[in-house]
Protein backbone atom coordinates (compact mmCIF):
# COMPACT_ATOMS: atom_id res chain seq x y z
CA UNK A 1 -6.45 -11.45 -7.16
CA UNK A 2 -3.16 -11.50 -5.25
CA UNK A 3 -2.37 -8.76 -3.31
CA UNK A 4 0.60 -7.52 -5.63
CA UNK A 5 -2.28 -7.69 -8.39
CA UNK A 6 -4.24 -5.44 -6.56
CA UNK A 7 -1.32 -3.07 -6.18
CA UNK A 8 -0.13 -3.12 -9.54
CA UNK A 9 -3.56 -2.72 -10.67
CA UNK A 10 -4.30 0.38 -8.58
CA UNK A 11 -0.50 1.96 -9.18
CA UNK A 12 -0.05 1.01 -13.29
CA UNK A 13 3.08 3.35 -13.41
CA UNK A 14 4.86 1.89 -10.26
CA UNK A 15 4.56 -1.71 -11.29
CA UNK A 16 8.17 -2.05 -11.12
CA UNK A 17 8.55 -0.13 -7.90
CA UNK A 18 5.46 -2.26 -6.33
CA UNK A 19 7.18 -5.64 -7.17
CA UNK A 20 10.67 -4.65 -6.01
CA UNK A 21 8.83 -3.06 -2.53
CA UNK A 22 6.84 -6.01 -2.44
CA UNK A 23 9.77 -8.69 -2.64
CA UNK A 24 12.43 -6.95 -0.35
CA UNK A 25 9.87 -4.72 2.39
CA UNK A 26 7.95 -6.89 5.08
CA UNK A 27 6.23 -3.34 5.87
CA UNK A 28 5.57 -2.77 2.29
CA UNK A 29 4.10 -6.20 1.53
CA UNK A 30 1.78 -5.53 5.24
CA UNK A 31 0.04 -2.74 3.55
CA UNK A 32 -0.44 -4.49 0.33
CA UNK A 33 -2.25 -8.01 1.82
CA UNK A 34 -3.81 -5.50 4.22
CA UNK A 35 -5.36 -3.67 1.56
CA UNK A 36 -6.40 -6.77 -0.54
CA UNK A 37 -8.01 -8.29 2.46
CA UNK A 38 -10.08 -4.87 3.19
CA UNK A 39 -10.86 -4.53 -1.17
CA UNK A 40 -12.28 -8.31 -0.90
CA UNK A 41 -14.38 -7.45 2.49
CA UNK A 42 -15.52 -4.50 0.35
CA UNK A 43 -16.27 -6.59 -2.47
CA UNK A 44 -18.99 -8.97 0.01
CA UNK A 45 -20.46 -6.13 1.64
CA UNK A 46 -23.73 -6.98 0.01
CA UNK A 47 -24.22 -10.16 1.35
CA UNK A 48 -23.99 -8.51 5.01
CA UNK A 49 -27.96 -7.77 6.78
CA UNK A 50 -29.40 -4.44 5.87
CA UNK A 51 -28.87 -3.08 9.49
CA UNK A 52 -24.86 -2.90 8.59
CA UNK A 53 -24.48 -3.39 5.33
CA UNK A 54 -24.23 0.56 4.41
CA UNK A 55 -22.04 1.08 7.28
CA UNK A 56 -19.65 -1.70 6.48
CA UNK A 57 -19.22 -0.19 3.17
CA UNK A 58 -18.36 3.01 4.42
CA UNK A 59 -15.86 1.60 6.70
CA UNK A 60 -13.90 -0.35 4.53
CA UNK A 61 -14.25 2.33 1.53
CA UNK A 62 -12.60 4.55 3.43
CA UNK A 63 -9.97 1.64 4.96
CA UNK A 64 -9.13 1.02 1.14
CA UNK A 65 -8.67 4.61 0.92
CA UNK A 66 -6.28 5.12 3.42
CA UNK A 67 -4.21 2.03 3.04
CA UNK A 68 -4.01 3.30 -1.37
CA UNK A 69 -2.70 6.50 0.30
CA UNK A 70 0.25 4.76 2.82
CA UNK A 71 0.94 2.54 -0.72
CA UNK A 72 1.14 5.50 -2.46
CA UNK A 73 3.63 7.55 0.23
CA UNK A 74 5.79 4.25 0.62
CA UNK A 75 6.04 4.01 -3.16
CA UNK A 76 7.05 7.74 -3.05
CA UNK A 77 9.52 8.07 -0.24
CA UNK A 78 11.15 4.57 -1.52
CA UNK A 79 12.10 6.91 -4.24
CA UNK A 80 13.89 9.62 -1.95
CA UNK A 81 17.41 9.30 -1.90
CA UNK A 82 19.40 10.95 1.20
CA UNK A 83 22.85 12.69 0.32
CA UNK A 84 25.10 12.86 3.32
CA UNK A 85 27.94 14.48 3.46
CA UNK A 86 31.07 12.39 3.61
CA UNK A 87 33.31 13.28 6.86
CA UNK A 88 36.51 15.33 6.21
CA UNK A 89 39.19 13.42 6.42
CA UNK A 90 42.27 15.17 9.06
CA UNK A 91 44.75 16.30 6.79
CA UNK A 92 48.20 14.55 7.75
C-alpha cells in the first residue's frame, strides 16, 4: 500500500482532508510515508531473530502509534480556522 492508502485506511472519515493534506503539505505527506515505512517494518517483525524480535515490535507499535496521533492532530488543526480582526481604518 501507498502511504496515502495507509492514511485513508486508518482515517475513513478524513479521506478528503488526507488527500488534500497530502497533495499541498510537504510536512503532512512526511508523517504519512513515515508512518507507512514504520506499519511495513511492523509488518516483518517476524522474520527478525528471537533476541529482538519482541522488542522491535514494541518499538515500532508504539512509533505507528504516535505518528496515527500527529496524523490525527494535523488533520484536526488543518481544520481550525483563525479570525483576525481587520485593522480600523483612520476615519478621514
Amino acid at each position: 500500500m501507498s502511504a496515502l492508502e495507509i492514511v485513508e485506511v486508518r482515517f475513513p472519515h478524513e479521506v478528503a482532508r488526507v488527500q488534500q493534506l497530502f497533495g499541498s503539505d510537504e510536512t503532512f505527506r512526511g508523517m504519512c510515508e513515515d508512518l507507512a515505512v514504520a506499519v511495513e517494518t511492523l509488518t516483518r517483525v517476524d522474520c527478525l531473530p528471537d533476541t529482538v524480535r519482541e522488542a522491535r515490535r514494541q518499538e515500532y507499535a508504539g512509533l505507528v502509534e504516535a505518528l496515527t496521533g500527529e496524523i490525527r492532530d494535523a488533520i484536526h488543526n488543518s481544520k481550525i480556522v483563525i479570525l483576525r480582526p481587520t485593522p480600523a481604518r483612520p476615519k478621514s
